[in-house]
N, C-alpha and C. Protein backbone atom coordinates (compact mmCIF):
# COMPACT_ATOMS: atom_id res chain seq x y z
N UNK A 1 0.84 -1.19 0.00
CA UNK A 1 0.00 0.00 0.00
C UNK A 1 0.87 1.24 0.00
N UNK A 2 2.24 0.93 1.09
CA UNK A 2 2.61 2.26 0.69
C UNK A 2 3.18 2.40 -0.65
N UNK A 3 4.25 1.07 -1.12
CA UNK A 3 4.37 1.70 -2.52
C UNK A 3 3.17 2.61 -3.95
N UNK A 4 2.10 1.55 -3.67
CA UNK A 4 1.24 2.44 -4.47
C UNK A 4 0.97 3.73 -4.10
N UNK A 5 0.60 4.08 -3.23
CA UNK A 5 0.38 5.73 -2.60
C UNK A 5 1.35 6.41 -3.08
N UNK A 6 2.63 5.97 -3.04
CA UNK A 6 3.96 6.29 -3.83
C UNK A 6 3.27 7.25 -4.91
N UNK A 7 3.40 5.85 -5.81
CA UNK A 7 3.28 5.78 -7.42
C UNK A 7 2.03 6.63 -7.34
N UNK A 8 1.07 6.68 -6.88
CA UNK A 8 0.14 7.57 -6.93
C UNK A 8 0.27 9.31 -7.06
N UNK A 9 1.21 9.32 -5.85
CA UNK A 9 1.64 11.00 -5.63
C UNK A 9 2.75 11.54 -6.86
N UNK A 10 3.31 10.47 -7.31
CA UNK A 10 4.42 10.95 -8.64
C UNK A 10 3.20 11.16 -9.78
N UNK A 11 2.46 10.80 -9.99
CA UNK A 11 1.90 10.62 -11.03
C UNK A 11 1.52 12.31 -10.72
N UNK A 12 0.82 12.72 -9.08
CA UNK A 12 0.11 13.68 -9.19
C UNK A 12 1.36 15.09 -8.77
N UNK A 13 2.53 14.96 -8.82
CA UNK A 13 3.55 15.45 -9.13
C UNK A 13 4.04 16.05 -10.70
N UNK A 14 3.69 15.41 -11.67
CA UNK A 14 4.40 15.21 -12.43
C UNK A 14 3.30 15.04 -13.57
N UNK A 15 2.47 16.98 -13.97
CA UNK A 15 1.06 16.43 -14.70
C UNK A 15 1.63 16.71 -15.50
N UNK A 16 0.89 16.37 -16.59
CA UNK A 16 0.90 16.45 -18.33
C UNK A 16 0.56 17.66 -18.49
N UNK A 17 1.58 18.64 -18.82
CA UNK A 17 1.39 19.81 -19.68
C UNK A 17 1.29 20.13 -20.56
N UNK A 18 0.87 21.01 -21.09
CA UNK A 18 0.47 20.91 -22.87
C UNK A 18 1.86 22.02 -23.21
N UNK A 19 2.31 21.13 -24.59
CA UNK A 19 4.04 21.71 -24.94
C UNK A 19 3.37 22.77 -26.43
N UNK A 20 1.82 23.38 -26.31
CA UNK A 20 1.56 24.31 -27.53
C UNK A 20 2.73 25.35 -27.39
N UNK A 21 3.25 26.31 -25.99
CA UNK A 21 4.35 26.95 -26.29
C UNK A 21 5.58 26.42 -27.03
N UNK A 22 6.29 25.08 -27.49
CA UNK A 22 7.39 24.61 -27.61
C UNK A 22 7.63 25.74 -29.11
N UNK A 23 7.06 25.54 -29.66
CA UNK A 23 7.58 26.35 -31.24
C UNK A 23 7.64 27.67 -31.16
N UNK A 24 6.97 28.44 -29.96
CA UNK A 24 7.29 29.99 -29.88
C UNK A 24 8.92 30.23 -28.96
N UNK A 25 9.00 29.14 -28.37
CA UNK A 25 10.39 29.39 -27.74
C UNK A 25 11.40 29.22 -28.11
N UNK A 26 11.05 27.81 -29.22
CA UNK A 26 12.78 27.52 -30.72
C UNK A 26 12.19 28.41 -30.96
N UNK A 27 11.52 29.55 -31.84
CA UNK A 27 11.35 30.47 -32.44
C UNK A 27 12.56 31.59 -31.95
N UNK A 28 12.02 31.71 -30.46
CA UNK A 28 12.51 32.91 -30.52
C UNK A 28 14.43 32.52 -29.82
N UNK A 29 14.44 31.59 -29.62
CA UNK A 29 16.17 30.70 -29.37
C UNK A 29 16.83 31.16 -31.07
N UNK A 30 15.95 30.61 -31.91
CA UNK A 30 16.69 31.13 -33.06
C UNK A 30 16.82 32.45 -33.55
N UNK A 31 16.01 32.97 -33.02
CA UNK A 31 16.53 34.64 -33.27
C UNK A 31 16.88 35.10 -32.53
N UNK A 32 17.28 34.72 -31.56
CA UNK A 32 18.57 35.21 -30.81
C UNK A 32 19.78 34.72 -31.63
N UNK A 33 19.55 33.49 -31.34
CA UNK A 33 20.88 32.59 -32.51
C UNK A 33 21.56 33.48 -33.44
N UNK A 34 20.20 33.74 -34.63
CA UNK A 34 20.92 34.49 -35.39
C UNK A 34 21.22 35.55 -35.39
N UNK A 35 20.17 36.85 -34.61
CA UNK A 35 20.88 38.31 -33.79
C UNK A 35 22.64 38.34 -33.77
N UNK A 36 22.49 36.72 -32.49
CA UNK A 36 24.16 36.89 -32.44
C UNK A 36 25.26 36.30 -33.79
N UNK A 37 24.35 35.47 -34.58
CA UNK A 37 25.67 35.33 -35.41
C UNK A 37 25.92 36.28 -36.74
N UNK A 38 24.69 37.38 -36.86
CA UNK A 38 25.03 38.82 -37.50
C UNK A 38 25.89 39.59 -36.88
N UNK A 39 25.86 39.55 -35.14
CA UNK A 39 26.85 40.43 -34.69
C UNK A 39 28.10 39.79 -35.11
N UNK A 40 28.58 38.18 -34.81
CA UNK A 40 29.83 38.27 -34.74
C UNK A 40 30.28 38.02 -36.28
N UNK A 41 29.22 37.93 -37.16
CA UNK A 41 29.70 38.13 -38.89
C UNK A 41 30.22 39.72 -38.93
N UNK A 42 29.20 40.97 -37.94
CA UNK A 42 29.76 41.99 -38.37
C UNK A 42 31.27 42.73 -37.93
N UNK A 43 31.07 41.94 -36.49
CA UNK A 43 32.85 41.75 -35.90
C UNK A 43 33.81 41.43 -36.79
N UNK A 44 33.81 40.31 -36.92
CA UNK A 44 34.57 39.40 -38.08
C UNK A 44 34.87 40.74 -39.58
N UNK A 45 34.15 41.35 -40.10
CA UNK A 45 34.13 41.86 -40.93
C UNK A 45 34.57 43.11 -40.59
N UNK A 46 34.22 44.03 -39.64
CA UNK A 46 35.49 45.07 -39.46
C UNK A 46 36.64 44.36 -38.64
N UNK A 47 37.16 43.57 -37.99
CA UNK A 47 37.66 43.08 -38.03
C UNK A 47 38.91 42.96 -39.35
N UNK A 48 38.57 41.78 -40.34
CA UNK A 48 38.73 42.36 -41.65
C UNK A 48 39.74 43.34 -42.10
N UNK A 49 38.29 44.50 -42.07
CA UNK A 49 38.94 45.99 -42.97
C UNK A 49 39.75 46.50 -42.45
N UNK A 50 39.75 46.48 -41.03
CA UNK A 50 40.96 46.82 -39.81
C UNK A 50 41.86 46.32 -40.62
N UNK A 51 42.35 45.28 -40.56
CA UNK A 51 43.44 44.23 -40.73
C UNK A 51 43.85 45.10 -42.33
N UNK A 52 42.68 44.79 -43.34
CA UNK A 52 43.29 45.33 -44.52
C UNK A 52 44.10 46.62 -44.38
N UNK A 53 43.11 47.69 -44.00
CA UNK A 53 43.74 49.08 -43.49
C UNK A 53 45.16 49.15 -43.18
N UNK A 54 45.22 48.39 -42.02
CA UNK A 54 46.75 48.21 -41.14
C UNK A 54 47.36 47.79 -42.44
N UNK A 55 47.23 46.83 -42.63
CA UNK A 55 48.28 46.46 -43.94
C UNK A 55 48.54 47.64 -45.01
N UNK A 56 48.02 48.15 -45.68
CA UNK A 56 47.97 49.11 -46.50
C UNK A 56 48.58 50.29 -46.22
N UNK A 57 48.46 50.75 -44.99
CA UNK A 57 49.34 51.85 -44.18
C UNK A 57 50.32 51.58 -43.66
N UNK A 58 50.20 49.89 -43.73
CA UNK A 58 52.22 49.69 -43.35
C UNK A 58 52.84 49.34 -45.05
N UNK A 59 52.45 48.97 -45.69
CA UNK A 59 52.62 49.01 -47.21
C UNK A 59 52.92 50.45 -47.91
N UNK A 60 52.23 51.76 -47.29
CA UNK A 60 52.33 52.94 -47.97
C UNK A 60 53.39 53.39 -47.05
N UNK A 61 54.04 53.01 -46.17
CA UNK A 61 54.75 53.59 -45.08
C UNK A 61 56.01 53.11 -45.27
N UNK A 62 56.24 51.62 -46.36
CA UNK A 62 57.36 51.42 -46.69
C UNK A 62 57.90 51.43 -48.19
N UNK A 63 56.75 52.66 -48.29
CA UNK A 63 57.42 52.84 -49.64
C UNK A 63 57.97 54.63 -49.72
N UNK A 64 58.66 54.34 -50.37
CA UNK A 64 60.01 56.27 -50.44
C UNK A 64 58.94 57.18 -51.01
N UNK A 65 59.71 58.35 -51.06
CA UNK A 65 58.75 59.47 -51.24
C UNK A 65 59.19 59.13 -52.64
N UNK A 66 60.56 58.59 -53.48
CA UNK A 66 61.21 58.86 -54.74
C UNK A 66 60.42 57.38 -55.46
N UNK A 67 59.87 57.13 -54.83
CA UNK A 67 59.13 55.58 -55.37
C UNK A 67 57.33 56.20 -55.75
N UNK A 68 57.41 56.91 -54.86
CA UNK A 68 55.98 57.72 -55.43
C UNK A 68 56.21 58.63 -56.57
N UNK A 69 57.31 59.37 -56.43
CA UNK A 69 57.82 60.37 -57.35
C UNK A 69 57.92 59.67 -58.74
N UNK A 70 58.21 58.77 -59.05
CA UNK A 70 58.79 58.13 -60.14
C UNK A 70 57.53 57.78 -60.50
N UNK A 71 56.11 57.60 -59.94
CA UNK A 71 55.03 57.31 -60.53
C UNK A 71 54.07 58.30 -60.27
N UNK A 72 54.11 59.36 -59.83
CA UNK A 72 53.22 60.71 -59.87
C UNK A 72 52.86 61.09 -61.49
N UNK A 73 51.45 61.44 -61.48
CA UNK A 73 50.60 61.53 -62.25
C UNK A 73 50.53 63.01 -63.14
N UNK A 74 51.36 64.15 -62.31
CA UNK A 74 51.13 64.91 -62.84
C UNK A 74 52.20 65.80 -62.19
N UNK A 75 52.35 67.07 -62.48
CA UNK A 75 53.35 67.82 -62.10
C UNK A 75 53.53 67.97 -60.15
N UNK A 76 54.60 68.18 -60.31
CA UNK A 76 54.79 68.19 -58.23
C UNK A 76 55.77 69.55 -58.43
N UNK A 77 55.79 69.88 -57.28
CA UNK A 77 56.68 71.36 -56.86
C UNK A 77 57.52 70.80 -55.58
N UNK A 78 58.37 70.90 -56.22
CA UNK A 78 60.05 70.74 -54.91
C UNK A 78 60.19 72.16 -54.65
N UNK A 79 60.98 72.10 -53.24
CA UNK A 79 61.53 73.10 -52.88
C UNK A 79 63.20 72.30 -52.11
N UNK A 80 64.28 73.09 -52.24
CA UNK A 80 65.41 73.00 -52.34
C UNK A 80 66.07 73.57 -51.12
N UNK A 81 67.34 73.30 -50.53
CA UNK A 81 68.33 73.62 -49.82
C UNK A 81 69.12 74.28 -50.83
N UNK A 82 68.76 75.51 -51.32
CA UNK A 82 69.06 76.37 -51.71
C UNK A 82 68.59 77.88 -52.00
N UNK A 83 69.04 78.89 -51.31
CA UNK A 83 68.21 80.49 -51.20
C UNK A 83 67.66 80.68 -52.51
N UNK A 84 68.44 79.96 -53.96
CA UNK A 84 68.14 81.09 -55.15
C UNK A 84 67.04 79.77 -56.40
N UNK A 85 66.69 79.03 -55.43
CA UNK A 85 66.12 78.18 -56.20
C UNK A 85 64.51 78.10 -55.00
N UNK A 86 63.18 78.65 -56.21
CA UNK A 86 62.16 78.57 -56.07
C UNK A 86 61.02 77.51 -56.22
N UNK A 87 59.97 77.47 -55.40
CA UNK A 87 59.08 76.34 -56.04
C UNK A 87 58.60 76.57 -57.26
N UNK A 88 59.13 75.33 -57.88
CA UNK A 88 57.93 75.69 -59.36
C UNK A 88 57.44 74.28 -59.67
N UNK A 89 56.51 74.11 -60.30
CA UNK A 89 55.86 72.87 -60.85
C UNK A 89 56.52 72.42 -61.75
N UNK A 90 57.31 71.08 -61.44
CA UNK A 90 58.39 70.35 -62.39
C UNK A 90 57.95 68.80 -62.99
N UNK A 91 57.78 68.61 -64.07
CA UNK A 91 56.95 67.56 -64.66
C UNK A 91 58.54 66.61 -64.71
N UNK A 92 58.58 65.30 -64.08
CA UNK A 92 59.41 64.45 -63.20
C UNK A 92 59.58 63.34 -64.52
N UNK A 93 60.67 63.18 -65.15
CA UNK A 93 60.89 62.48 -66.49
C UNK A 93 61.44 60.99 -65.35
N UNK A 94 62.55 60.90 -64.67
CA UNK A 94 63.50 60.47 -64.02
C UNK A 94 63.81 60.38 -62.38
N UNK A 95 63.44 59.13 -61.62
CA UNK A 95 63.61 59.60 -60.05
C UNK A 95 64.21 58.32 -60.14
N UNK A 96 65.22 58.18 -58.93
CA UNK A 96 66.13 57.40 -58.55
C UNK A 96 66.86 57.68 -57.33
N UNK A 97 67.58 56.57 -56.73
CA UNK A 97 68.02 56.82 -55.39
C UNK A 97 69.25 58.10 -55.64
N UNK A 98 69.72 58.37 -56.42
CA UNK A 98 71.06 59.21 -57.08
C UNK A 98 70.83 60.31 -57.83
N UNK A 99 69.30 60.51 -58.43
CA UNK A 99 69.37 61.37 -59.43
C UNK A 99 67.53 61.57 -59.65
N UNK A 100 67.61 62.71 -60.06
CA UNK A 100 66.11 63.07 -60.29
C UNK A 100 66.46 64.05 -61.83
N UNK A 101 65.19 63.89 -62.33
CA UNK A 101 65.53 64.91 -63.94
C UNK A 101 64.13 64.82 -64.34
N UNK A 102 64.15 66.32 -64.21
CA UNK A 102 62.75 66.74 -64.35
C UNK A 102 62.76 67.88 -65.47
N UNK A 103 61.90 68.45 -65.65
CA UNK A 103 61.56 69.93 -66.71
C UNK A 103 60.56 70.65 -66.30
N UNK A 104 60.99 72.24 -66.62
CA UNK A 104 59.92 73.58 -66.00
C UNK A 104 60.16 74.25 -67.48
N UNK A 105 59.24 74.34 -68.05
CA UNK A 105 59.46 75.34 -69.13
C UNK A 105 60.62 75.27 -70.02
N UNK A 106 61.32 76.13 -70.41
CA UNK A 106 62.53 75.42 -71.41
C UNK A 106 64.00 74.87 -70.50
N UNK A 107 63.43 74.63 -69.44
CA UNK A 107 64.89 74.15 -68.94
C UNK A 107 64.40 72.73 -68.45
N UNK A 108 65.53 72.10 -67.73
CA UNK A 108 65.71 70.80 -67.97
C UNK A 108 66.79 70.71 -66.60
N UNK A 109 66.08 69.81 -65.87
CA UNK A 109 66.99 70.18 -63.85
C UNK A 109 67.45 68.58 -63.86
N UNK A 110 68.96 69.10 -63.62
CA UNK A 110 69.43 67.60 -63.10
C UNK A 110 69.20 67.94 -61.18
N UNK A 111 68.51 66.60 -60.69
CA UNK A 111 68.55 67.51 -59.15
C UNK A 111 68.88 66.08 -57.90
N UNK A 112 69.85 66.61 -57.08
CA UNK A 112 70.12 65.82 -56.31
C UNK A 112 68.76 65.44 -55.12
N UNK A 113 68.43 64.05 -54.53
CA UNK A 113 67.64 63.74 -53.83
C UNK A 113 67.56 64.21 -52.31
N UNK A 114 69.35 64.20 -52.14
CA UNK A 114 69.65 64.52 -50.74
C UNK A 114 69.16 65.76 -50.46
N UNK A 115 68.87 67.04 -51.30
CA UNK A 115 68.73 68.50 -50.95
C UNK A 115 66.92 68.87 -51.55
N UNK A 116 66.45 68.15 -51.55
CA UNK A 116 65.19 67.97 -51.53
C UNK A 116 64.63 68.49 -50.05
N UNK A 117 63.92 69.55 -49.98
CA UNK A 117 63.53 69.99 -48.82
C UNK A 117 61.86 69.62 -48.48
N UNK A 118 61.62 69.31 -49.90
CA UNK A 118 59.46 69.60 -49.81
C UNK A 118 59.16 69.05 -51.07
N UNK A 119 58.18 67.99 -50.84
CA UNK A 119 57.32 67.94 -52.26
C UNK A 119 56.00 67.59 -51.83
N UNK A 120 55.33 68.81 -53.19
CA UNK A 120 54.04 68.78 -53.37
C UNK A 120 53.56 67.98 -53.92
N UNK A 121 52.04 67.65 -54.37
CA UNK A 121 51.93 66.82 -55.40
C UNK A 121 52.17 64.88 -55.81
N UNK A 122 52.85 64.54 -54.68
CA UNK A 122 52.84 63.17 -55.27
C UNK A 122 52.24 62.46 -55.09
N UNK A 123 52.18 60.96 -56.05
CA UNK A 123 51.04 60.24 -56.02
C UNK A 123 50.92 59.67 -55.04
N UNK A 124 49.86 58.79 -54.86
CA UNK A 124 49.20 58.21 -53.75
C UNK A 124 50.01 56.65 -53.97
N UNK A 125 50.04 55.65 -53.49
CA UNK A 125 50.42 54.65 -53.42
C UNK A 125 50.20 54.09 -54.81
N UNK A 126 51.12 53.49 -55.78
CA UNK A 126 50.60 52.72 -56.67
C UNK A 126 51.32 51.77 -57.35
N UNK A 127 51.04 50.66 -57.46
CA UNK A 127 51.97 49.66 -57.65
C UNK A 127 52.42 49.37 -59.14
N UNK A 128 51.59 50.35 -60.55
CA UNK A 128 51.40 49.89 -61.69
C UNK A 128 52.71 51.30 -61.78
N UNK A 129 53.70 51.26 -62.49
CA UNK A 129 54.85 52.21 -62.97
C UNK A 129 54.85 52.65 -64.53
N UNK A 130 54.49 54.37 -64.54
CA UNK A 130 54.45 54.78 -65.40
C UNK A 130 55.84 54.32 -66.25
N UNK A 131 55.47 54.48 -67.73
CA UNK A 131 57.09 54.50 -68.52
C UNK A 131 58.33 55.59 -68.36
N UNK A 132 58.98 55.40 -67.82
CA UNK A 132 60.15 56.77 -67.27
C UNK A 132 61.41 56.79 -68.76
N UNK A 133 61.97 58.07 -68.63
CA UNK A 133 63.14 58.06 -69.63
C UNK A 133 64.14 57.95 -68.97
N UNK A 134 64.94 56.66 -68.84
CA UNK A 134 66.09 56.58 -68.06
C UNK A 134 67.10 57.37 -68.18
N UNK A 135 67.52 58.36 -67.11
CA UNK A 135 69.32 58.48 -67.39
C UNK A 135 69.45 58.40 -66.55
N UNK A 136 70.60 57.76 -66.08
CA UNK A 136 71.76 58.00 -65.31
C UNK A 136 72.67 59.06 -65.27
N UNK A 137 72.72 59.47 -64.00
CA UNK A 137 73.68 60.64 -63.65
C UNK A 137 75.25 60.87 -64.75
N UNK A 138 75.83 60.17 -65.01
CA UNK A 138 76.93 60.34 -65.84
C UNK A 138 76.70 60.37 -67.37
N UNK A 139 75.50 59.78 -67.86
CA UNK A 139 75.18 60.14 -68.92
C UNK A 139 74.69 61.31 -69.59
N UNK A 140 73.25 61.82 -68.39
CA UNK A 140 73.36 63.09 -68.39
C UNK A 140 74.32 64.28 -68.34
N UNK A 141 75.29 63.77 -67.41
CA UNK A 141 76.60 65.07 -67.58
C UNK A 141 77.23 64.52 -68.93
N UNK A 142 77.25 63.47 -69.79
CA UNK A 142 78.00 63.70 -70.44
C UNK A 142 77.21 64.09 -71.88
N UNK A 143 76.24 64.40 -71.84
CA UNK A 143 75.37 64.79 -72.91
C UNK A 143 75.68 66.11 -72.99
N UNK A 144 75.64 66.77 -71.89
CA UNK A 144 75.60 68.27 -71.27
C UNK A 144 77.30 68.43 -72.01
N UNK A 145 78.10 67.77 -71.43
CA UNK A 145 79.61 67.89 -72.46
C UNK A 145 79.91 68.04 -73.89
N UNK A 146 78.81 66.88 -74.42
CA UNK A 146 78.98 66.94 -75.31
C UNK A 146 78.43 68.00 -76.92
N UNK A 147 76.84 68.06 -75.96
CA UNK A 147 76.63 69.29 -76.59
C UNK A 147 77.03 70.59 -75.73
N UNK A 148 77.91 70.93 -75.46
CA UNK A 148 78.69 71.84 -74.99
C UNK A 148 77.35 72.96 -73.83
N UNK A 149 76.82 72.54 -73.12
CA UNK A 149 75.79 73.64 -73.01
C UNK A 149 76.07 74.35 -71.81
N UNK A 150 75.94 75.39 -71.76
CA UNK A 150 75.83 76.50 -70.83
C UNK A 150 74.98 75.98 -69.68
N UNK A 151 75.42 75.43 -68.22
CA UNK A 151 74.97 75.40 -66.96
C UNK A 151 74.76 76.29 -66.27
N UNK A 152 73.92 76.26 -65.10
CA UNK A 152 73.80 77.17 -63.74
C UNK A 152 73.61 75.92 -62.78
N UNK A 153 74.66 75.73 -62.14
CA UNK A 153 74.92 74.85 -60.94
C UNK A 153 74.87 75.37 -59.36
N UNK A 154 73.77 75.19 -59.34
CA UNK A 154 73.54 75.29 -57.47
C UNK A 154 74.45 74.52 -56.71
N UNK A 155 75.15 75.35 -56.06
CA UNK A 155 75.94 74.37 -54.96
C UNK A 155 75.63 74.63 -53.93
N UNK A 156 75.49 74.08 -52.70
CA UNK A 156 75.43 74.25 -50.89
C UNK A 156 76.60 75.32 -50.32
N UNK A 157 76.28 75.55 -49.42
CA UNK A 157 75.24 76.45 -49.04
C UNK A 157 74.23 77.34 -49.91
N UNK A 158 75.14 78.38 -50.61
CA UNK A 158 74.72 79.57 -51.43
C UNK A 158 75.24 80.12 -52.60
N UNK A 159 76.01 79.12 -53.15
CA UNK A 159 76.73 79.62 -54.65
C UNK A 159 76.09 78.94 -55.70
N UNK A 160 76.33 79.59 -56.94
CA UNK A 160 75.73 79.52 -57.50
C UNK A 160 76.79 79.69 -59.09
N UNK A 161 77.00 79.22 -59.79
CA UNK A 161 77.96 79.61 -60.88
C UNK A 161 77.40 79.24 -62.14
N UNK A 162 78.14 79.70 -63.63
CA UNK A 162 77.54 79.56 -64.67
C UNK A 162 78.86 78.87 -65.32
N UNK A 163 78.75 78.29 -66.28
CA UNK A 163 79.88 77.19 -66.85
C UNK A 163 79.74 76.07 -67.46
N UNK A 164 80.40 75.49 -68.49
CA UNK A 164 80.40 74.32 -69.41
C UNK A 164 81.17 73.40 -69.05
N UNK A 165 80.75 72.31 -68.66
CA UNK A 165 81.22 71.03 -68.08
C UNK A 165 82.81 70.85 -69.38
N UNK A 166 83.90 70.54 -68.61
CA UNK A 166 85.44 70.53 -69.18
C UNK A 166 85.73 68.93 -69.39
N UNK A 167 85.33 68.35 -67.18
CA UNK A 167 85.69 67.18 -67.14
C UNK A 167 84.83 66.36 -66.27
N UNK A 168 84.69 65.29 -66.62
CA UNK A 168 83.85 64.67 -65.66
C UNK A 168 84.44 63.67 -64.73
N UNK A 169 84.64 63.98 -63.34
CA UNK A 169 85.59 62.94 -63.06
C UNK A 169 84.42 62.15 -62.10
N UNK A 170 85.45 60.96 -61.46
CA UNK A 170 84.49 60.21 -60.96
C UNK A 170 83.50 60.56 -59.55
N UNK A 171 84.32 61.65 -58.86
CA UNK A 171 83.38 62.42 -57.88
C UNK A 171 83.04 64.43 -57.93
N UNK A 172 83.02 64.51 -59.01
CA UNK A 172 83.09 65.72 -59.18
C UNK A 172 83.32 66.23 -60.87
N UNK A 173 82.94 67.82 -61.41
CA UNK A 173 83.53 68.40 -62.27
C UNK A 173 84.04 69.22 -62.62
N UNK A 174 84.47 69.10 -63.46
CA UNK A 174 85.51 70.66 -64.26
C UNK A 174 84.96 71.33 -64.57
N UNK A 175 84.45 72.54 -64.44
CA UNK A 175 83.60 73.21 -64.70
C UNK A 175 84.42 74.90 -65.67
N UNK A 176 84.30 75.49 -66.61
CA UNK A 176 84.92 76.31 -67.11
C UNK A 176 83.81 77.45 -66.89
N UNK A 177 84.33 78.14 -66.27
CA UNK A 177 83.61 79.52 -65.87
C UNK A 177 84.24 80.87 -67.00
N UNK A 178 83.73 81.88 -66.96
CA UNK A 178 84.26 82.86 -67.96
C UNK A 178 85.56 83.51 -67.02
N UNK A 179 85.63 83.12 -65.45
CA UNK A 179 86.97 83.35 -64.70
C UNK A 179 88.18 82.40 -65.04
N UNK A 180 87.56 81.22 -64.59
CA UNK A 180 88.78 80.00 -64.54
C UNK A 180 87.86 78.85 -64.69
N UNK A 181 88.71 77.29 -64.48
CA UNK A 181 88.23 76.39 -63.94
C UNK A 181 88.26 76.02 -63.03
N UNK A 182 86.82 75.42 -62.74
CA UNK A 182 86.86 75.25 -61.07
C UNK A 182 86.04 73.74 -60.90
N UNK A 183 86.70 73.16 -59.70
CA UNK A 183 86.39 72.04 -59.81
C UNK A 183 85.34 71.76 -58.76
N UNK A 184 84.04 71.29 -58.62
CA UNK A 184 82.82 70.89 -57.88
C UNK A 184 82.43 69.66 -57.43
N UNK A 185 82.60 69.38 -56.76
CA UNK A 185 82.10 67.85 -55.98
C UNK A 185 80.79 67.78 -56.06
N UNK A 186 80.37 66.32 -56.51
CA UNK A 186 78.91 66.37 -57.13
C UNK A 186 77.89 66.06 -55.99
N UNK A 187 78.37 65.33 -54.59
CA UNK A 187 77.86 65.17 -54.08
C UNK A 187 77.26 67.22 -53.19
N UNK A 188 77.94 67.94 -53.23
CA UNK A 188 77.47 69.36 -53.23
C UNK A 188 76.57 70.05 -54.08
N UNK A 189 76.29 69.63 -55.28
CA UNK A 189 75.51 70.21 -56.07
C UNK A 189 73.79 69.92 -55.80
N UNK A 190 72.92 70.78 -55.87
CA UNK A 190 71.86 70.78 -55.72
C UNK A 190 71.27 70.65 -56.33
N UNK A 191 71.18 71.48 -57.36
CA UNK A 191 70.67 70.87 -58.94
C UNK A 191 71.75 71.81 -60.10
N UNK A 192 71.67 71.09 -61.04
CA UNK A 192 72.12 71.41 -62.19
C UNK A 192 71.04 72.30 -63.43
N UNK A 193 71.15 72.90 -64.17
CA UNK A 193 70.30 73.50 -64.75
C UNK A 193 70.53 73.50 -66.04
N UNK A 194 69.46 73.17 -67.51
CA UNK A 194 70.08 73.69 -68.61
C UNK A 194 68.97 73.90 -69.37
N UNK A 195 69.26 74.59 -70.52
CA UNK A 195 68.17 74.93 -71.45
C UNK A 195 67.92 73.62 -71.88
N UNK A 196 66.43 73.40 -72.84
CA UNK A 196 66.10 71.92 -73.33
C UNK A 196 65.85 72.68 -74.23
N UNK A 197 65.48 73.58 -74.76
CA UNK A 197 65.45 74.13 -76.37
C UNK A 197 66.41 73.11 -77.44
N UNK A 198 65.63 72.72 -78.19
CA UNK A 198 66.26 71.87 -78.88
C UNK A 198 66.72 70.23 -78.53
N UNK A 199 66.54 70.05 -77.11
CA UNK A 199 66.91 68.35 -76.78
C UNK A 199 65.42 67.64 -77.39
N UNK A 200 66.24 66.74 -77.94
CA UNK A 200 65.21 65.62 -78.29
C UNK A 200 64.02 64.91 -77.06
């Protein structure tokens, strides 16, 4: 007897409920579900652009100002470590770790990188490289020799001289002034200057 009384009281423990709520509660379990797995898709995704970003700004951060220069789109304005040389908008033929060669109107600038004070104008990051006209620093001076042309050579600090390249040696030139010759160390020169009237 007592077991049945038992079994009696579990039964009246333990009634039959009706489970009509069961589908409004997965209902709403799954939209929570998915609430949260839009949030952490939208985490995940800036997340992401973060990551791209960072990359891209350490990518533009290891590239030279003369690596942009060499692919700038359109004219840029330098300014110089030199009193008698002004900004002007110089359309950039030539950039290199050694040598830059650009043009303003009828002249034609050989210009050292090191005395580069400011540039305007350059492009934004870009990995596709316009077609450049190569010279090299010694070729250019020896063009300048050969068609004999009248220079204006900026040197450091504040001089400034006029003269036809004589000799070209391996750190410096001969320069023939209407005084004398005088000899210039190239790593001093700031830029070189010449008419392009007539260069090909």
């Amino acid at each position: 007897m007592i077991f049945g009384h038992s079994d009696s009281m579990s039964h009246a423990a333990l009634p039959n409920e009706p489970d009509d709520d069961l589908p409004d509660v997965l209902h709403e379990v799954a939209s929570l579900l998915s609430a949260a797995h839009e949030v952490m898709q939208g985490e995940t995704r800036a997340d992401v652009n973060a990551e791209v970003t960072d990359t891209v700004r350490y990518d533009q951060a290891h590239v030279s100002w003369l690596e942009r220069l060499a692919v700038a789109p359109q004219d840029v304005g330098m300014t110089f470590d030199h009193p008698e040389l002004e900004l002007v908008p110089m359309h950039v033929t030539h950039a290199c770790d050694t040598s830059i060669i650009a043009t303003h109107g009828h002249y034609e600038y050989f210009i050292n990188p090191s005395y580069v004070t400011s540039i305007s104008g350059l492009s934004s990051l870009s990995r596709t490289h316009q077609p450049m006209r190569h010279k090299c620093r010694i070729a250019w001076l020896n063009q300048c020799m050969d068609f004999d042309d009248e220079l204006d050579i900026f040197i450091r600090p504040r001089l400034t001289i006029r003269g036809r390249i004589a000799v070209i040696n391996q750190d410096s030139i001969d320069v023939l002034t209407r005084r004398a010759a005088t000899t210039v160390p190239t790593a001093g020169c700031v830029v070189i200057r010449r008419s392009c009237d007539g260069l090909s």
